[in-house]
C-alpha atoms as a PDB file:
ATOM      1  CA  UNK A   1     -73.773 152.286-133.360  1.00  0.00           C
ATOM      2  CA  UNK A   2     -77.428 153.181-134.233  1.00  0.00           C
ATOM      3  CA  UNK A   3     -79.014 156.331-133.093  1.00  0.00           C
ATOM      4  CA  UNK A   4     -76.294 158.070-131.212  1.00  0.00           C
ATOM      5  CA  UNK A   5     -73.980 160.569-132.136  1.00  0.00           C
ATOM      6  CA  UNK A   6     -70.697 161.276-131.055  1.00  0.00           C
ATOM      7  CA  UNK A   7     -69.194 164.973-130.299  1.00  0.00           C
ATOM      8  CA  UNK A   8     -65.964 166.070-129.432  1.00  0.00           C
ATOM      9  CA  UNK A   9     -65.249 169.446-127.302  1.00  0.00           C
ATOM     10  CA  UNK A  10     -62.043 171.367-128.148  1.00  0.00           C
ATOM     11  CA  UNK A  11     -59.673 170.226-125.781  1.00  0.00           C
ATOM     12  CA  UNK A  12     -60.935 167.066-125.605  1.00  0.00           C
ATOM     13  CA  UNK A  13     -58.231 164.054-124.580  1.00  0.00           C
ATOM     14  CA  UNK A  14     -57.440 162.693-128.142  1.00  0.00           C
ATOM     15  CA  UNK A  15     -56.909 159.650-126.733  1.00  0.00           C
ATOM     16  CA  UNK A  16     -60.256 159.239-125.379  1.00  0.00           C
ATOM     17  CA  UNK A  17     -61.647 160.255-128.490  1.00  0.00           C
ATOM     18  CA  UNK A  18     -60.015 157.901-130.861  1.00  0.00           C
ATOM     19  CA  UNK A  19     -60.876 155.528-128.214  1.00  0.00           C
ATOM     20  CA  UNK A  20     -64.803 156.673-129.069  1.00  0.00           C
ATOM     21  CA  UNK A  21     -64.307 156.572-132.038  1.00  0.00           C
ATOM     22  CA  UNK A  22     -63.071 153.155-132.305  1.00  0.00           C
ATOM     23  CA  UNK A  23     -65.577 151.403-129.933  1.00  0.00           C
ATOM     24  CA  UNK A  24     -68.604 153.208-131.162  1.00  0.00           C
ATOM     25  CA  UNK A  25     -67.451 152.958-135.142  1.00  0.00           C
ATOM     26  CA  UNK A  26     -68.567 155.985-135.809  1.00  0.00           C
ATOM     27  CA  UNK A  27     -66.952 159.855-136.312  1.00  0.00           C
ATOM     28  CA  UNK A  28     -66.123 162.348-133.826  1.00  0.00           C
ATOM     29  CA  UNK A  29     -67.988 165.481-134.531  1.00  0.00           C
ATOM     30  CA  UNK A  30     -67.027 168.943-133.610  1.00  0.00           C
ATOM     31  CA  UNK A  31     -69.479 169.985-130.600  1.00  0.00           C
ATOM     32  CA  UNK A  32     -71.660 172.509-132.250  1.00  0.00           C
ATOM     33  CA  UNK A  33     -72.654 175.889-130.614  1.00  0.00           C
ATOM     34  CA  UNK A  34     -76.083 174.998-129.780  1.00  0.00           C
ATOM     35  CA  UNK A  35     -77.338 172.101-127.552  1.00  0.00           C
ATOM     36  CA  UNK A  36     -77.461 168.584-130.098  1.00  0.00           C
ATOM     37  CA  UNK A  37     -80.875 166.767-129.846  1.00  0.00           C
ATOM     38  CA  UNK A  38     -81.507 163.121-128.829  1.00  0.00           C
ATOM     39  CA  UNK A  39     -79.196 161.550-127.102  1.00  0.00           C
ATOM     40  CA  UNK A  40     -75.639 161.835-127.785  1.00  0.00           C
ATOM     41  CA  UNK A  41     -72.165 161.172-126.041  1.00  0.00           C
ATOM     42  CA  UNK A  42     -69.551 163.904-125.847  1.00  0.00           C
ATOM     43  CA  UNK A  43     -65.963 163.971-125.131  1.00  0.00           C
ATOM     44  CA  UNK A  44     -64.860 166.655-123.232  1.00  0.00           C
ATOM     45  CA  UNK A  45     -61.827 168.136-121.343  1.00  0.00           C
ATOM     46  CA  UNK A  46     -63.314 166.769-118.276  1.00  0.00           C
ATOM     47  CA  UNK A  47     -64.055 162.915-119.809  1.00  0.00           C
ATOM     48  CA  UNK A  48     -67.113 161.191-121.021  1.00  0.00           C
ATOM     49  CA  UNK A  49     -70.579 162.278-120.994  1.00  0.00           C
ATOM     50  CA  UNK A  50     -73.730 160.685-121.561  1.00  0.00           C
ATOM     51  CA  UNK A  51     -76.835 163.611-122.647  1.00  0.00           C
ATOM     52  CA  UNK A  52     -79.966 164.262-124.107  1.00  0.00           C
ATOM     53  CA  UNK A  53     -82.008 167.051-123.795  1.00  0.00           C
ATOM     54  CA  UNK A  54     -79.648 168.771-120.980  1.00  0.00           C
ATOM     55  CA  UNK A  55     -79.465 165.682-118.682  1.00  0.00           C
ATOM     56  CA  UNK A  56     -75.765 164.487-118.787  1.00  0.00           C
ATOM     57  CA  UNK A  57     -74.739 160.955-117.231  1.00  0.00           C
ATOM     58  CA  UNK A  58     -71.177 160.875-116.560  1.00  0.00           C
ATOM     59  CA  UNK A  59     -69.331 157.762-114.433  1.00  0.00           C
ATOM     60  CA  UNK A  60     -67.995 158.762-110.908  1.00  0.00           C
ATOM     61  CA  UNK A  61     -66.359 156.944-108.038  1.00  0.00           C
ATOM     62  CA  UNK A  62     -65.138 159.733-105.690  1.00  0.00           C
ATOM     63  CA  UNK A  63     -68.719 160.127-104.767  1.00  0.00           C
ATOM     64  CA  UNK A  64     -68.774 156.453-103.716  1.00  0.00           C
ATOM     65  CA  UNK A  65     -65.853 156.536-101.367  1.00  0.00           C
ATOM     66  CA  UNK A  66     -67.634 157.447 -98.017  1.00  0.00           C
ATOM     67  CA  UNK A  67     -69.207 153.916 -98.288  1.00  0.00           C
ATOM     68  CA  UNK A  68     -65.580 152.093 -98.217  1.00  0.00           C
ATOM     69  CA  UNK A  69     -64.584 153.247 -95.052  1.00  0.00           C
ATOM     70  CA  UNK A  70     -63.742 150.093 -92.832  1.00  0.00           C
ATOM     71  CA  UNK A  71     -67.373 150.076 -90.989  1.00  0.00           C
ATOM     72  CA  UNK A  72     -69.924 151.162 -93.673  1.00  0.00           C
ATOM     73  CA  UNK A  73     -67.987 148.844 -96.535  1.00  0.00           C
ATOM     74  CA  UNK A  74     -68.627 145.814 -94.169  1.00  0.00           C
ATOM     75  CA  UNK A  75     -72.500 146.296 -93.451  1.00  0.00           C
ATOM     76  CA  UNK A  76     -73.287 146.709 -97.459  1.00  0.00           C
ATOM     77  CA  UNK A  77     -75.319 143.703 -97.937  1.00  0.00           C
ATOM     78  CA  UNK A  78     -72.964 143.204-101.274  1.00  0.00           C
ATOM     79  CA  UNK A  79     -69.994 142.366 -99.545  1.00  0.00           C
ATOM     80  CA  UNK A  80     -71.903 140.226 -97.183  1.00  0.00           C
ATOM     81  CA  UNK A  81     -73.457 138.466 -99.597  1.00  0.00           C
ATOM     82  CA  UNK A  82     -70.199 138.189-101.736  1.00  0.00           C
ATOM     83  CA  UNK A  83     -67.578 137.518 -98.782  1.00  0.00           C
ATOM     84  CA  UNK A  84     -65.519 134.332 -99.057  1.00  0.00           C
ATOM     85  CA  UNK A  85     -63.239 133.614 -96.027  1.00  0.00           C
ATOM     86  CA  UNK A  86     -59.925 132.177 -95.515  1.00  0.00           C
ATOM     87  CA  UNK A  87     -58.874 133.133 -99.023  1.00  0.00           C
ATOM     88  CA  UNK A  88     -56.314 136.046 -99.507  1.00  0.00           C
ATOM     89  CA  UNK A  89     -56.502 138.488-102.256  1.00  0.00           C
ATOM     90  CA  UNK A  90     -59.939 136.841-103.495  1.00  0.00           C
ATOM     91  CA  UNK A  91     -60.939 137.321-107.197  1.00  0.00           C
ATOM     92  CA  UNK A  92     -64.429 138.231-108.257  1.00  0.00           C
ATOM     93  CA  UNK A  93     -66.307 139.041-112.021  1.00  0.00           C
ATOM     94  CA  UNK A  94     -68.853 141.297-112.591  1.00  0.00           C
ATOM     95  CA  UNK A  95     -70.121 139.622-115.391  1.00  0.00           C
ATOM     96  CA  UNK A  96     -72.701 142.742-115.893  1.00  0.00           C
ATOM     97  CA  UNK A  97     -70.741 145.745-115.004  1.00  0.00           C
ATOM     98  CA  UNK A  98     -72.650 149.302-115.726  1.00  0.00           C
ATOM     99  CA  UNK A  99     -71.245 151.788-114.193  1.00  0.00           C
ATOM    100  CA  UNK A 100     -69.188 149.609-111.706  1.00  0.00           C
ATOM    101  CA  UNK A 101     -70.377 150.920-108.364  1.00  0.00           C
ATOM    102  CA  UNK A 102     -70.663 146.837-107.263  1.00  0.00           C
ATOM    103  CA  UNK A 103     -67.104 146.150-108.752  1.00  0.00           C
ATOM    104  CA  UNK A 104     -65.810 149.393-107.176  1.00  0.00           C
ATOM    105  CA  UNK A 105     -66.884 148.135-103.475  1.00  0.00           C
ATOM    106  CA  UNK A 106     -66.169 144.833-104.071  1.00  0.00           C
ATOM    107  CA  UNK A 107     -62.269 146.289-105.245  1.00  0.00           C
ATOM    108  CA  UNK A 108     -62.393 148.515-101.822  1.00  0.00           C
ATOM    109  CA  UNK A 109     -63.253 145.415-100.140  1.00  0.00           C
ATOM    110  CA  UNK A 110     -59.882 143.824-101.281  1.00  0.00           C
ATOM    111  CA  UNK A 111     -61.395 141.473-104.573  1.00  0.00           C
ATOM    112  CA  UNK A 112     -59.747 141.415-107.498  1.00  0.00           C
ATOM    113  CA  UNK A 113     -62.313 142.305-109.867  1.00  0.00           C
ATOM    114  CA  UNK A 114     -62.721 141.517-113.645  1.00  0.00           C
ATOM    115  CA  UNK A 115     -65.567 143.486-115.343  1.00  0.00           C
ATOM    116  CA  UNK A 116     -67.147 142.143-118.593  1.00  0.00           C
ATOM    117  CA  UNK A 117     -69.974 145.509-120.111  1.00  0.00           C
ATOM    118  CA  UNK A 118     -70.856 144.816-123.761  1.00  0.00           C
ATOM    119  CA  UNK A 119     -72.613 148.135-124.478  1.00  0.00           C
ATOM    120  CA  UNK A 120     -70.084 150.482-125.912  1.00  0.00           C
ATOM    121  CA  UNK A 121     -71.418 153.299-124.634  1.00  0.00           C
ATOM    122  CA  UNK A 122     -71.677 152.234-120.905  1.00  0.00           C
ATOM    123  CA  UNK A 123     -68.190 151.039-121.025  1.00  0.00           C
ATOM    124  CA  UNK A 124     -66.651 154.365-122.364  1.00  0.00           C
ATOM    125  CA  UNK A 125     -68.210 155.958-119.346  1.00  0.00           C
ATOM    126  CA  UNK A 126     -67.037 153.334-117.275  1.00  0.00           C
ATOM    127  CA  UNK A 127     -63.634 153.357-119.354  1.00  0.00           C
ATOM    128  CA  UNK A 128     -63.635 156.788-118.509  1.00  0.00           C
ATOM    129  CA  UNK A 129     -64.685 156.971-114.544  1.00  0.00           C
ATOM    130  CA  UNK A 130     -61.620 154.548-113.751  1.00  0.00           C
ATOM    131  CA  UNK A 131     -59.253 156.926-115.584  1.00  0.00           C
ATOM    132  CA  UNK A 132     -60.057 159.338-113.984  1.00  0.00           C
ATOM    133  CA  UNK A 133     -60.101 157.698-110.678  1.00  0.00           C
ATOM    134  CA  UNK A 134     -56.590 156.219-111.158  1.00  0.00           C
ATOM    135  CA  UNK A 135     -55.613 160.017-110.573  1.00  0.00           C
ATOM    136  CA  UNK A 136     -57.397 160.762-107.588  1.00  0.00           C
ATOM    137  CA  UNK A 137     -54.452 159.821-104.613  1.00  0.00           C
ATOM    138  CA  UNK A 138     -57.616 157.940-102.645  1.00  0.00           C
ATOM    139  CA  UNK A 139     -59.107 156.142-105.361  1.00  0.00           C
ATOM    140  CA  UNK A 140     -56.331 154.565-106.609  1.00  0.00           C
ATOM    141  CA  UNK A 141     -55.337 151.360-104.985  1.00  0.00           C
ATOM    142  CA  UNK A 142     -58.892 150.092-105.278  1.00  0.00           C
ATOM    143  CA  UNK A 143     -59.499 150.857-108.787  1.00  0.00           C
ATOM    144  CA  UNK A 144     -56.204 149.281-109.732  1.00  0.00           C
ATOM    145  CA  UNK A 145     -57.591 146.468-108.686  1.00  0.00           C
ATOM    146  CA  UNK A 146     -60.599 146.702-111.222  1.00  0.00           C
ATOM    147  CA  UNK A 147     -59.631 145.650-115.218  1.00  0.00           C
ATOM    148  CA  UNK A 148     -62.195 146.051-117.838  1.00  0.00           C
ATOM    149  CA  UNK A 149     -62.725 144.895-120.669  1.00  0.00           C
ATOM    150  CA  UNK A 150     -65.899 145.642-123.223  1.00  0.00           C
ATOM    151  CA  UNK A 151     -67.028 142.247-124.367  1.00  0.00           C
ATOM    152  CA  UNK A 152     -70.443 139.707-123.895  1.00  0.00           C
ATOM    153  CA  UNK A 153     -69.734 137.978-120.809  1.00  0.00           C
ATOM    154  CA  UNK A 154     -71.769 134.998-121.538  1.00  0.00           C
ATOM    155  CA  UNK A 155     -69.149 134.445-124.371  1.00  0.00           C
ATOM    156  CA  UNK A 156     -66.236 135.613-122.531  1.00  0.00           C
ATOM    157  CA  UNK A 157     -66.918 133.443-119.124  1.00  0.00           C
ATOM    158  CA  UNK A 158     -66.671 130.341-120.260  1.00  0.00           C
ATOM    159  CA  UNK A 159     -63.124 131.115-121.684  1.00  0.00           C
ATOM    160  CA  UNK A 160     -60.902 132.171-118.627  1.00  0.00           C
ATOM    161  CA  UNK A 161     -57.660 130.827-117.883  1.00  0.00           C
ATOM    162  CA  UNK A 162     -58.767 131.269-114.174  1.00  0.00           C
ATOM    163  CA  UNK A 163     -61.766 130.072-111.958  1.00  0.00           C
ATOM    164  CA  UNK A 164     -63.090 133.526-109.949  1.00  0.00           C
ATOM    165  CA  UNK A 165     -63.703 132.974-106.218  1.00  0.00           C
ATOM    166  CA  UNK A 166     -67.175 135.206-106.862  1.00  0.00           C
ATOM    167  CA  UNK A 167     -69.241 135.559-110.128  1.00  0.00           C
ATOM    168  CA  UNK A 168     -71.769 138.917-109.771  1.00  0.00           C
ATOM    169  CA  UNK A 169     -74.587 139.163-111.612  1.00  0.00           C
ATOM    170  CA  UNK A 170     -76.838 141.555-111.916  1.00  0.00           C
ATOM    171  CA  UNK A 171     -78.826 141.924-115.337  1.00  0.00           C
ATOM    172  CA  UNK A 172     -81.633 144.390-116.038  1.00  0.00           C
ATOM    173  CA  UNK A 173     -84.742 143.259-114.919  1.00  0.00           C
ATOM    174  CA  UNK A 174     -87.960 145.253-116.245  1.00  0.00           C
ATOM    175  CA  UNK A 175     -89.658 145.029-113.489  1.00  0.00           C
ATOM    176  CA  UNK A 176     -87.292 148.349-112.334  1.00  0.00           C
ATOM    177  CA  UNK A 177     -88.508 150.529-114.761  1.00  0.00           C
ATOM    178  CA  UNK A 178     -91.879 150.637-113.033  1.00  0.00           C
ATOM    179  CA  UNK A 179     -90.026 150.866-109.744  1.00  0.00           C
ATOM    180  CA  UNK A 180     -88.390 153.815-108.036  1.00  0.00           C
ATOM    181  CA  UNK A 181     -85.032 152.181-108.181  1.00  0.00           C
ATOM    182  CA  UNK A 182     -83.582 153.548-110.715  1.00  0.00           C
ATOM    183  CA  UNK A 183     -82.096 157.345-110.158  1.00  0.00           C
ATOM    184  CA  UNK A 184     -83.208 160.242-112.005  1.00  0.00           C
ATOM    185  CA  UNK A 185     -79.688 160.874-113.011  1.00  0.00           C
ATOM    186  CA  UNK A 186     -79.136 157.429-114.369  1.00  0.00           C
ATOM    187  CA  UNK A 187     -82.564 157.049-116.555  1.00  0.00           C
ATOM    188  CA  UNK A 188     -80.434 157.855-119.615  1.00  0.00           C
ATOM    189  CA  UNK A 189     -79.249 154.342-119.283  1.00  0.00           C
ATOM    190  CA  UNK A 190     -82.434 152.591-120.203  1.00  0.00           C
ATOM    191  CA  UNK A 191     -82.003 153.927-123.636  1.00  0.00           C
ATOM    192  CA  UNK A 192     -79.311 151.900-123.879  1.00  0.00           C
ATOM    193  CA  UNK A 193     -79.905 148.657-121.502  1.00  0.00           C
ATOM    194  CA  UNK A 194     -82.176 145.502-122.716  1.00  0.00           C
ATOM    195  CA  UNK A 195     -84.071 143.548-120.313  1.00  0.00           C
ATOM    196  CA  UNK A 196     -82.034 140.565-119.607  1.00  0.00           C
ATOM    197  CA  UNK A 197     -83.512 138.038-122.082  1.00  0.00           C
ATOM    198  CA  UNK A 198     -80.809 135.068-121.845  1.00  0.00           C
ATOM    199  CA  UNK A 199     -80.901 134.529-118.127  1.00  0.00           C
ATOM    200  CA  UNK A 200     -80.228 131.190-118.173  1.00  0.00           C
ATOM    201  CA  UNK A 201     -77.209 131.446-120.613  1.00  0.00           C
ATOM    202  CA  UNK A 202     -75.986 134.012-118.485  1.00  0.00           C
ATOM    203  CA  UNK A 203     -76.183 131.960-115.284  1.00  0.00           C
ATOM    204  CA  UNK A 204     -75.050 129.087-117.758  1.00  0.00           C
ATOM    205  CA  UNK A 205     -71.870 130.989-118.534  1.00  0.00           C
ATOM    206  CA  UNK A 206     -71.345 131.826-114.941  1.00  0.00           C
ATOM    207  CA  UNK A 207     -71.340 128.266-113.841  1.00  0.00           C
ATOM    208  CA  UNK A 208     -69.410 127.077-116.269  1.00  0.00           C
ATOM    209  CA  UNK A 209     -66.053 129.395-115.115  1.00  0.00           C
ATOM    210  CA  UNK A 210     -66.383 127.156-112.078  1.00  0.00           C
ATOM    211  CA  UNK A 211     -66.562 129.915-109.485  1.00  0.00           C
ATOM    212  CA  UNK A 212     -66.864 129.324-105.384  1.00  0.00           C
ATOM    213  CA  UNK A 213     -70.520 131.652-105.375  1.00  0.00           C
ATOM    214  CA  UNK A 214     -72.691 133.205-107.842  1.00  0.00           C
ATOM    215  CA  UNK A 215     -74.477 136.744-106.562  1.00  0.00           C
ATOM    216  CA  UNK A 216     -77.438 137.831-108.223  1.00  0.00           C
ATOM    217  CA  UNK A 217     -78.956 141.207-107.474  1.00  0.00           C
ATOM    218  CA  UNK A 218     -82.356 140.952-107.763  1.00  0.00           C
ATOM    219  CA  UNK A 219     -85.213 143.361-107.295  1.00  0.00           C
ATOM    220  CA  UNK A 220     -86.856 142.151-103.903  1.00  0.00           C
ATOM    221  CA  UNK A 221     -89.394 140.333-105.508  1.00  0.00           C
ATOM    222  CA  UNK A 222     -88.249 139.110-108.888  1.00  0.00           C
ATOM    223  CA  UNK A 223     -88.042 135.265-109.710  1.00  0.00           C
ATOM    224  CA  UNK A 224     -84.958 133.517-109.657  1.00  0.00           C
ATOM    225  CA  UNK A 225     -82.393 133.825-112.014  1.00  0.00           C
ATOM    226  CA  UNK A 226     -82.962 131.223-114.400  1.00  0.00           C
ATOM    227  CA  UNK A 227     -85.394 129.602-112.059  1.00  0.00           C
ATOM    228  CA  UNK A 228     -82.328 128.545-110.104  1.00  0.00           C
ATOM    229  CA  UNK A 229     -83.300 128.917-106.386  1.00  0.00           C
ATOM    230  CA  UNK A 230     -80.053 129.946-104.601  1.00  0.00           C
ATOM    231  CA  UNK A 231     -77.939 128.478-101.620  1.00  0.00           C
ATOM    232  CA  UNK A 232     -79.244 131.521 -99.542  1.00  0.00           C
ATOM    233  CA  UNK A 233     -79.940 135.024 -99.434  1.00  0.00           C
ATOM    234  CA  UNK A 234     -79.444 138.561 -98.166  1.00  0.00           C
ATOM    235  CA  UNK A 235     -82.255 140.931 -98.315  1.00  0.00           C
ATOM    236  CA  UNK A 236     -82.800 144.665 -98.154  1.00  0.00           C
ATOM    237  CA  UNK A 237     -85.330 146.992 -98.280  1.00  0.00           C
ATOM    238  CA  UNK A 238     -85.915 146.628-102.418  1.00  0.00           C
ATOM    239  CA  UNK A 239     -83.317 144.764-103.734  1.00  0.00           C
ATOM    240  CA  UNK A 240     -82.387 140.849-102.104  1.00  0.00           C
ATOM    241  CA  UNK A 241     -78.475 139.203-103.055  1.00  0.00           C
ATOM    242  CA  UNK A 242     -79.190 135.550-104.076  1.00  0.00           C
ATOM    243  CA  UNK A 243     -75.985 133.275-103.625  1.00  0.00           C
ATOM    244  CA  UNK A 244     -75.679 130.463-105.093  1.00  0.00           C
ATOM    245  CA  UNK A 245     -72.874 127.922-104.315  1.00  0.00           C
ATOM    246  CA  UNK A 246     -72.059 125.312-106.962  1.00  0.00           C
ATOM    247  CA  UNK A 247     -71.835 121.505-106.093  1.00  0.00           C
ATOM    248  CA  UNK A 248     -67.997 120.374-106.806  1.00  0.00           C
END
């Protein structure tokens, strides 16, 4: 991969580094003694680290777990604008995963969720957030109901053996880098995300797995995905869930 480097710490899970290695094609370095400029990721005793000039990014889910107790998990305007009813153990795809924090509620919630992120580095910290999380007692049953896999969703969509109950989509938008969105802690990202340019082969590729709804998360006043105008919507304060149901 162009322009980043890869480190490894002493102690460092070998498996996670060979892992790096593999996705990134590129070396593991030793972690020199002083601080490595431009942006880099580094594997570590403790997991997976985005950095660059002392800010470090790394995925976490035990932060997120206050919001799936019983009450807070069903006010989130993502599970109400992703609930399906009278189906057990429902099946979702977050066709544009990040970090997961969607996929993670949506797995608290009780979907089965499949989660498509092309950019190698965002899925090694993902990768690396749900390994850890598989160890922590509270985490577990919800992110063992989360499988990833690091591969172009538009490509990958229209080739499951299964039709998903709930597609989520929710591509980068540029209108969020001018907006106060986006987390301090999480503006290393935007060196690596695009601005969606293929929205309407994404939303192609989502129809065409033949799912009961498609969620977009949108900024609140962005166009339509694809100039699709959906079923219905759920709005918050900055961001709206558009929902679009697909004729049989």
């Amino acid at each position: 991969m162009e322009n980043i480097r890869l480190f490894k710490e002493k102690g460092a899970d070998m498996g996670l580094v060979s892992l790096a290695e593999n996705t990134l094609e590129i070396p593991a370095l030793p972690y020199p003694d002083t601080l490595p400029e431009g942006l880099f990721v580094k594997v570590g005793s403790y997991g997976i680290t985005l950095e660059e000039g002392g800010r470090a990014l790394r995925g976490d889910f035990v932060r997120l777990h206050s919001r799936t107790y019983p009450n807070r998990l069903n006010s989130e305007s993502l599970i109400k604008a992703c609930r399906v009813r009278n189906i057990q153990n429902p099946t979702a795809i977050d066709a544009t995963a990040g970090l997961g924090e969607d996929a993670f509620l949506l797995a608290a919630y009780g979907f089965k969720v499949t989660l498509f992120e092309q950019d190698p580095v965002i899925f090694l910290l993902l990768y690396d957030a749900l390994k850890r999380g598989l160890a922590v007692p509270f985490l577990k049953d919800i992110i063992s109901r989360m499988e990833l896999f690091n591969k172009d969703s538009i490509k990958a969509l229209p080739h499951l053996n299964f039709s998903p109950d709930v597609v989520f989509l929710d591509p980068m938008f540029p209108e969020r880098k001018k907006s106060g969105l986006i987390k301090k802690k999480f503006q290393l990202l935007h060196f690596l995300e695009k601005p969606c340019e293929n929205e309407q082969e994404l939303l192609s590729a989502a129809l065409c797995c033949s799912p009961s709804k498609i969620v977009v998360k949108r900024p609140l006043k962005a166009p339509f995905l694809g100039n699709m105008k959906p079923s219905f919507q759920i709005k918050g304060s900055t961001i709206r869930y558009d929902c679009l149901i697909p004729r049989p």
